[in-house]
N, C-alpha and C. Protein backbone atom coordinates (compact mmCIF):
# COMPACT_ATOMS: atom_id res chain seq x y z
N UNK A 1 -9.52 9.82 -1.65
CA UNK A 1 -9.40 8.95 -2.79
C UNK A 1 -9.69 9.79 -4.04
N UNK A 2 -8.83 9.77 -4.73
CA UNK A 2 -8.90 10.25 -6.26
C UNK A 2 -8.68 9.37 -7.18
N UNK A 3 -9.26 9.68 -8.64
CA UNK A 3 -8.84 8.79 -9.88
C UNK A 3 -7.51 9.47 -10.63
N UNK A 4 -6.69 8.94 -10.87
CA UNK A 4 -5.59 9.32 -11.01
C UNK A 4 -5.22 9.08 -12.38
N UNK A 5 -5.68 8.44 -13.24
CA UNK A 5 -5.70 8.15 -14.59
C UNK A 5 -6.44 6.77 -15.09
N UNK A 6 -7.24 6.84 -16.32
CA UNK A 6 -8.01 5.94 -16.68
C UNK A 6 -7.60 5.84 -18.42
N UNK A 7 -7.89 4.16 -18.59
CA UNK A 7 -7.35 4.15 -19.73
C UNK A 7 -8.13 2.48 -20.33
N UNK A 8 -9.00 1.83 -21.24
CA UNK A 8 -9.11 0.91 -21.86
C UNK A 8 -9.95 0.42 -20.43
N UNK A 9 -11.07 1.09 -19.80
CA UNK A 9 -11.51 0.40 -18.68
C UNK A 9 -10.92 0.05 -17.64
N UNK A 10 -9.50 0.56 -17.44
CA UNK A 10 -8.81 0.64 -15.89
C UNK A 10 -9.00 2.11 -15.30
N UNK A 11 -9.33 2.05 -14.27
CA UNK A 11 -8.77 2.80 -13.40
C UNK A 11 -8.09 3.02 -12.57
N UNK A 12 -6.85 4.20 -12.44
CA UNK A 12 -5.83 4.15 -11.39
C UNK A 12 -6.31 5.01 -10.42
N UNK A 13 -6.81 4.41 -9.07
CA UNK A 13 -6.60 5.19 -8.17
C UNK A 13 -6.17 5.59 -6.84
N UNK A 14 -6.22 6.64 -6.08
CA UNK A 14 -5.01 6.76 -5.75
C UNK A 14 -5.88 7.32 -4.07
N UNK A 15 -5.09 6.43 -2.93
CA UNK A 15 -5.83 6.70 -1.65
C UNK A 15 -4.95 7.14 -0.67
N UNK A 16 -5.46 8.63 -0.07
CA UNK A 16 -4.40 9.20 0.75
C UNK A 16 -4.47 9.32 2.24
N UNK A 17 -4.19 8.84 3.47
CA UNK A 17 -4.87 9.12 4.39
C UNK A 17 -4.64 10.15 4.84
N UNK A 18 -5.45 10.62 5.77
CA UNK A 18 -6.12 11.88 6.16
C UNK A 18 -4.48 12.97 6.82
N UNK A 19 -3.88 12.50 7.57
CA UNK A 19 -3.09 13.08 7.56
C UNK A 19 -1.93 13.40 6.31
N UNK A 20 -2.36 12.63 4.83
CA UNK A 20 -1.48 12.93 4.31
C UNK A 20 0.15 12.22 4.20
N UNK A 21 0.39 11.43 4.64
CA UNK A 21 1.25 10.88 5.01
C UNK A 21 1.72 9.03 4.22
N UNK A 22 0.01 8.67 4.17
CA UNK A 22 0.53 7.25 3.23
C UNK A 22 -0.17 7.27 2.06
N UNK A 23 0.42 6.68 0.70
CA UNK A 23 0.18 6.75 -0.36
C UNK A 23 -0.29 5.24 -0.42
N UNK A 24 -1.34 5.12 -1.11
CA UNK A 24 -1.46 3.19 -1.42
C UNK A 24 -2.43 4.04 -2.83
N UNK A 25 -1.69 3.07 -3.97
CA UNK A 25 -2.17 2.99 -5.15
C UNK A 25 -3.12 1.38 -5.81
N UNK A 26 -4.12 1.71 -6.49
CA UNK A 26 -5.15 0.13 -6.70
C UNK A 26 -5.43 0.90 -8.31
N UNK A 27 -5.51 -0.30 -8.96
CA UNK A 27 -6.14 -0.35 -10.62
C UNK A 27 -7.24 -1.04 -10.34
N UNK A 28 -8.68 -0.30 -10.68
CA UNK A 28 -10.08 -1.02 -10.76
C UNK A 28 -9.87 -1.40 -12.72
N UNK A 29 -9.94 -2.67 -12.51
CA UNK A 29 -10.10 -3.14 -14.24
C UNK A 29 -11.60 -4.00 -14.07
N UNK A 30 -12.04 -2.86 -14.69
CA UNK A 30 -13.86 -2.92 -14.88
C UNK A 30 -14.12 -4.33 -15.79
N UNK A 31 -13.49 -4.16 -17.09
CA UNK A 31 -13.33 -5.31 -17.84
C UNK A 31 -12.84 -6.34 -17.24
N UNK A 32 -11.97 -7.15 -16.77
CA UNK A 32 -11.75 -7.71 -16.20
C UNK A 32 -12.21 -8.35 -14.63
N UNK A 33 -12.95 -7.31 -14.30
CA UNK A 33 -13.83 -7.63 -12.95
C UNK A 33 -13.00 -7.71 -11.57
N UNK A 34 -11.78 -7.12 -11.57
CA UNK A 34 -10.35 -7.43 -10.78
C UNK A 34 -10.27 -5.82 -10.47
N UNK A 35 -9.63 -6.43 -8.93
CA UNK A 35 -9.02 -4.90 -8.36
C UNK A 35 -7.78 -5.14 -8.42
N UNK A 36 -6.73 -4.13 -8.75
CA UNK A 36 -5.37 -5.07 -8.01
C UNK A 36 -4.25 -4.07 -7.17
N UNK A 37 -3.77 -4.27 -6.63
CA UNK A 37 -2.65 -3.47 -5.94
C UNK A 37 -1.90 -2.97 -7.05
N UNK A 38 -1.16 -2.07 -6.85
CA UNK A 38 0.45 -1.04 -7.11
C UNK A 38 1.33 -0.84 -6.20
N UNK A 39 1.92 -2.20 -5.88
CA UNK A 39 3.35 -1.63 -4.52
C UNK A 39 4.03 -0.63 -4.68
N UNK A 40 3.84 -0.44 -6.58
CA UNK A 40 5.69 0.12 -6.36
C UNK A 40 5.17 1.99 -6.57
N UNK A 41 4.01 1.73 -6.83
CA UNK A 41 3.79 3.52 -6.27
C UNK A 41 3.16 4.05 -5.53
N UNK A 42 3.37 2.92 -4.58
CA UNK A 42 2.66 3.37 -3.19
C UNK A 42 3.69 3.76 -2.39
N UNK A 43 3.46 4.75 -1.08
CA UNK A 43 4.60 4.70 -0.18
C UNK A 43 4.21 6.15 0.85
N UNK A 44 5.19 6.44 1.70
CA UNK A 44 5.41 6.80 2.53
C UNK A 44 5.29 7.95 1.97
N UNK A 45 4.76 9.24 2.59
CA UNK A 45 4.90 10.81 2.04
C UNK A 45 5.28 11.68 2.72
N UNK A 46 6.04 12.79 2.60
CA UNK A 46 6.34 13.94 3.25
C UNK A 46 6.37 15.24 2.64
N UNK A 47 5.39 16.01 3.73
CA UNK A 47 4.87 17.07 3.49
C UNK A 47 4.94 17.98 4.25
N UNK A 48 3.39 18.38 4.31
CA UNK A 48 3.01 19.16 5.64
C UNK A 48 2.92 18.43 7.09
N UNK A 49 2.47 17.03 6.88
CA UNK A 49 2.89 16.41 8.05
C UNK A 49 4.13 14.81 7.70
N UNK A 50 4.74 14.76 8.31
CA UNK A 50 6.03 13.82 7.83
C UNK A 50 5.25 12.59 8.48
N UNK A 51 5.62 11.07 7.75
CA UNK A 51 5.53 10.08 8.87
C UNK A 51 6.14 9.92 10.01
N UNK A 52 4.86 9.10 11.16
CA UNK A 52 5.35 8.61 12.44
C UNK A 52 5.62 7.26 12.24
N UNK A 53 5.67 7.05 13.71
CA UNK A 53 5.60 5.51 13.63
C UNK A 53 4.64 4.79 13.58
N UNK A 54 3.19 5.23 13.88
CA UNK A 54 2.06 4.44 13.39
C UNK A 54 1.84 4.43 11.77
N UNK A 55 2.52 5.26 11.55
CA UNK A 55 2.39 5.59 10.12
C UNK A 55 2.99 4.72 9.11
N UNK A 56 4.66 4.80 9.00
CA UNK A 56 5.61 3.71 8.93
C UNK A 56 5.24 1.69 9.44
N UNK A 57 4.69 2.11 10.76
CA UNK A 57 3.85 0.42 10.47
C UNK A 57 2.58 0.17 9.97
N UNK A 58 1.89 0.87 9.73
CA UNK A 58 0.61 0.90 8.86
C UNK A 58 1.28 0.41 7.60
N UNK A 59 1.99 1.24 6.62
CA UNK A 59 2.27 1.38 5.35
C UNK A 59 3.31 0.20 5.25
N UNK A 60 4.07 -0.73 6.62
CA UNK A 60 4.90 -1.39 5.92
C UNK A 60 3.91 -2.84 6.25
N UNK A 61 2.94 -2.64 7.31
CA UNK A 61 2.26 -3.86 7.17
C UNK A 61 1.06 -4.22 6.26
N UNK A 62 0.55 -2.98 5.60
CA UNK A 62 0.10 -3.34 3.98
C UNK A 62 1.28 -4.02 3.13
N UNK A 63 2.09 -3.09 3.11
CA UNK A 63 3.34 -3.43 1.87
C UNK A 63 3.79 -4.93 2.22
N UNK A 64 4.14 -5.60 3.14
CA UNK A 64 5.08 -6.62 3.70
C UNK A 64 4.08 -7.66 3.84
N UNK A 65 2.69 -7.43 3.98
CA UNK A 65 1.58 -8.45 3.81
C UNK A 65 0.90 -8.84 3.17
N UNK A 66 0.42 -8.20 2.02
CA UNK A 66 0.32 -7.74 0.60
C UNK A 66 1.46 -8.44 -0.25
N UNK A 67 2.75 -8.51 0.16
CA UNK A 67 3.67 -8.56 -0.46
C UNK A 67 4.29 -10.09 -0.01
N UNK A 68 3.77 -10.35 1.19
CA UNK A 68 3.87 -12.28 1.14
C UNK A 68 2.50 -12.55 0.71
N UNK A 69 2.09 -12.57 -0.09
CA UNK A 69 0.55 -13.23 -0.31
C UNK A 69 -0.22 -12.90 0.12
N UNK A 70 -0.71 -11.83 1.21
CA UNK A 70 -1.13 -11.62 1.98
C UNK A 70 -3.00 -10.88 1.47
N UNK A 71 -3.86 -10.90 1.92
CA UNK A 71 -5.40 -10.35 0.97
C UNK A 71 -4.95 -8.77 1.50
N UNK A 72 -5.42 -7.87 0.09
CA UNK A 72 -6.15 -6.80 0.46
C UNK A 72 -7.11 -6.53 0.15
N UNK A 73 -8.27 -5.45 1.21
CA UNK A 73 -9.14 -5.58 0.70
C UNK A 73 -9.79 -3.97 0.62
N UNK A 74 -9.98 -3.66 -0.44
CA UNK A 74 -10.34 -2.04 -1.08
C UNK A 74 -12.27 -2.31 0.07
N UNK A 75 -12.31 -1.02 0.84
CA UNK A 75 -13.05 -0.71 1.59
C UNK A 75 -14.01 0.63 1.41
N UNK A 76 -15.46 1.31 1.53
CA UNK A 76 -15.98 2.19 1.15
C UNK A 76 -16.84 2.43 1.69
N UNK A 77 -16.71 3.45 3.13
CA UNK A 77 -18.42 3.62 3.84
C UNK A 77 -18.65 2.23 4.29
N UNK A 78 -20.07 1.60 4.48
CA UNK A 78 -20.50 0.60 4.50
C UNK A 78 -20.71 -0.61 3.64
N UNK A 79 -19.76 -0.17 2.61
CA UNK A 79 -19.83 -1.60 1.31
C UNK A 79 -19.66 -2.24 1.80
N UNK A 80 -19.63 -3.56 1.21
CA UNK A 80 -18.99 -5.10 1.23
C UNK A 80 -17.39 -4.63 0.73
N UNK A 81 -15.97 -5.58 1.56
CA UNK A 81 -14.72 -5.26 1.48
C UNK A 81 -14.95 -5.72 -0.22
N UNK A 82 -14.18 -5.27 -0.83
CA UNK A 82 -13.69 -6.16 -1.88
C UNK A 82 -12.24 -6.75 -2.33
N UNK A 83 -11.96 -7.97 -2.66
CA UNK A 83 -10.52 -8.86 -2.32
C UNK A 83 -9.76 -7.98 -3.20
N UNK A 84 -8.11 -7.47 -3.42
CA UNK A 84 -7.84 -7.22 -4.32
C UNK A 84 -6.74 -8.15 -4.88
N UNK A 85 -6.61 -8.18 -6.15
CA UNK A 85 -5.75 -9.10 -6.63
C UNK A 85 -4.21 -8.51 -6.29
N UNK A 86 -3.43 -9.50 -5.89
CA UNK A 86 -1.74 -8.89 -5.64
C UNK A 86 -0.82 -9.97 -6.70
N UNK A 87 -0.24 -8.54 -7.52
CA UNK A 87 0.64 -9.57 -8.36
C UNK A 87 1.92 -9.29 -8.69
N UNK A 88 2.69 -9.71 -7.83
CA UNK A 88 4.53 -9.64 -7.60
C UNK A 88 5.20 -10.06 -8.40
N UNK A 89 5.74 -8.87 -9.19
CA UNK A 89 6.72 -9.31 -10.21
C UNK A 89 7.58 -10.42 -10.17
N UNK A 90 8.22 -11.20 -10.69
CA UNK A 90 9.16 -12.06 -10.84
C UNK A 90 10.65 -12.10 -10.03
N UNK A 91 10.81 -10.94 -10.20
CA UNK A 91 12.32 -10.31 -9.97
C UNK A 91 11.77 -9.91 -8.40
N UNK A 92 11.14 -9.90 -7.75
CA UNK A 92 11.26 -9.37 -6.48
C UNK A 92 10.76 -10.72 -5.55
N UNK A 93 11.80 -10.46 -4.06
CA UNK A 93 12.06 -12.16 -3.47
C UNK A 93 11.74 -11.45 -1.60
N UNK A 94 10.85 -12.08 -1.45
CA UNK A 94 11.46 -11.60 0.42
C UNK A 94 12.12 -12.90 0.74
N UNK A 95 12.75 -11.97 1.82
CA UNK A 95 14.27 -12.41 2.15
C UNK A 95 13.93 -13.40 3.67
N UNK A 96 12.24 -12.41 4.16
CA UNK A 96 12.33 -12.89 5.73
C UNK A 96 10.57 -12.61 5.40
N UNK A 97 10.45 -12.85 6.64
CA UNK A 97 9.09 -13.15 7.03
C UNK A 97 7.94 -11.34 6.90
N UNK A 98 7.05 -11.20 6.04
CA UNK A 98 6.45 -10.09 6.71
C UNK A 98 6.18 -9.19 7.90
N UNK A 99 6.57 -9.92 8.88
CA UNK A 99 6.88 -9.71 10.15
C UNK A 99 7.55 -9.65 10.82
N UNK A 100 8.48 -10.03 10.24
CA UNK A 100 10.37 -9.30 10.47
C UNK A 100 10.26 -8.71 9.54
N UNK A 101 9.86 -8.23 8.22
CA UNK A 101 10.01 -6.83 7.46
C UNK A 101 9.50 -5.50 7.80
N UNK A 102 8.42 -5.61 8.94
CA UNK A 102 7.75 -4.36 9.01
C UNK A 102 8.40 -4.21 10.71
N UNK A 103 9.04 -5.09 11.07
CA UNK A 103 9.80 -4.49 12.89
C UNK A 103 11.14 -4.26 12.32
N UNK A 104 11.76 -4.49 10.75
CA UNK A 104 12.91 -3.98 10.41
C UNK A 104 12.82 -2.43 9.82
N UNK A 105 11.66 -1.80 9.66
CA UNK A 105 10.99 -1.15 8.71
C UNK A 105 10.97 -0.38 9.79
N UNK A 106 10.48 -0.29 10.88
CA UNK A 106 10.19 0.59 12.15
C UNK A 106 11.30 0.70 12.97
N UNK A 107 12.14 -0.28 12.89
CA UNK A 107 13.06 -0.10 13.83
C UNK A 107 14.53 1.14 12.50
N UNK A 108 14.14 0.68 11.42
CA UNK A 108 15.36 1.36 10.86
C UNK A 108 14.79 2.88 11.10
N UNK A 109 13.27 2.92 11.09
CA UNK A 109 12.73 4.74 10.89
C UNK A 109 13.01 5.00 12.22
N UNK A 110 13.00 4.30 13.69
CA UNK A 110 13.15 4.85 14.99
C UNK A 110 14.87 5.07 14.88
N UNK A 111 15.47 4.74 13.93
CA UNK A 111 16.93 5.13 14.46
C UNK A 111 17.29 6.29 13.61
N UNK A 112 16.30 6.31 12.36
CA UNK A 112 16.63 7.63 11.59
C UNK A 112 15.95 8.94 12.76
N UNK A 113 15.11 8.80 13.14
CA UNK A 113 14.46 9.76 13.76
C UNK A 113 15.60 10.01 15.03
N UNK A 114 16.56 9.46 15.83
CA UNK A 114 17.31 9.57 17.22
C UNK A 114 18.04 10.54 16.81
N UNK A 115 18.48 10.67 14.91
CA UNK A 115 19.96 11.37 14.61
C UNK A 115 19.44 12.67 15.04
């Protein structure tokens, strides 16, 4: 976890897991007393190690659960979780269930991976 830019009492920061592989972005707004998600610059990474498939359903069942209403909750050592606020632009609609988005999500990466 790094801070990735701060500005008027927000902080952007930015959590990588250990292999390197998933990106999930959160704004701590101190003033405001709110954590909140960043879908849209969070995501999948490739590097030194590429995503798998635990990887790909990790990152699409944050994204796809998170993304029907779903709680997240920013975690630290032994803290207390804390809720984060999720707030979905206007313009963006799911089509199907979070749970048909993340077995469409895995099944499209198991067929990229066969080529």
């Amino acid at each position: 976890m790094h801070v990735d830019a701060f500005a008027k009492g927000v902080v952007k920061i930015v959590l990588i897991n250990e292999r390197k592989t998933i990106l999930l972005v959160f704004f701590l707004d101190y003033k405001g007393g709110r954590v909140h998600t960043n879908l849209e610059d969070g995501g999948l990474l490739y590097g030194e190690n590429n995503p798998d498939e635990n990887d790909v359903r990790a990152y699409a069942t944050f994204f796809y659960k998170v993304f029907g209403n779903g709680i997240a909750e920013l975690t630290c050592d032994d803290m207390e979780p804390i809720d984060c606020e999720v707030v979905i632009p206007v313009n963006m609609r799911m089509t199907m269930s979070p749970d048909q988005a993340i077995a469409k999500m895995v099944e499209q990466f198991k067929k990229e991976q066969a080529k």
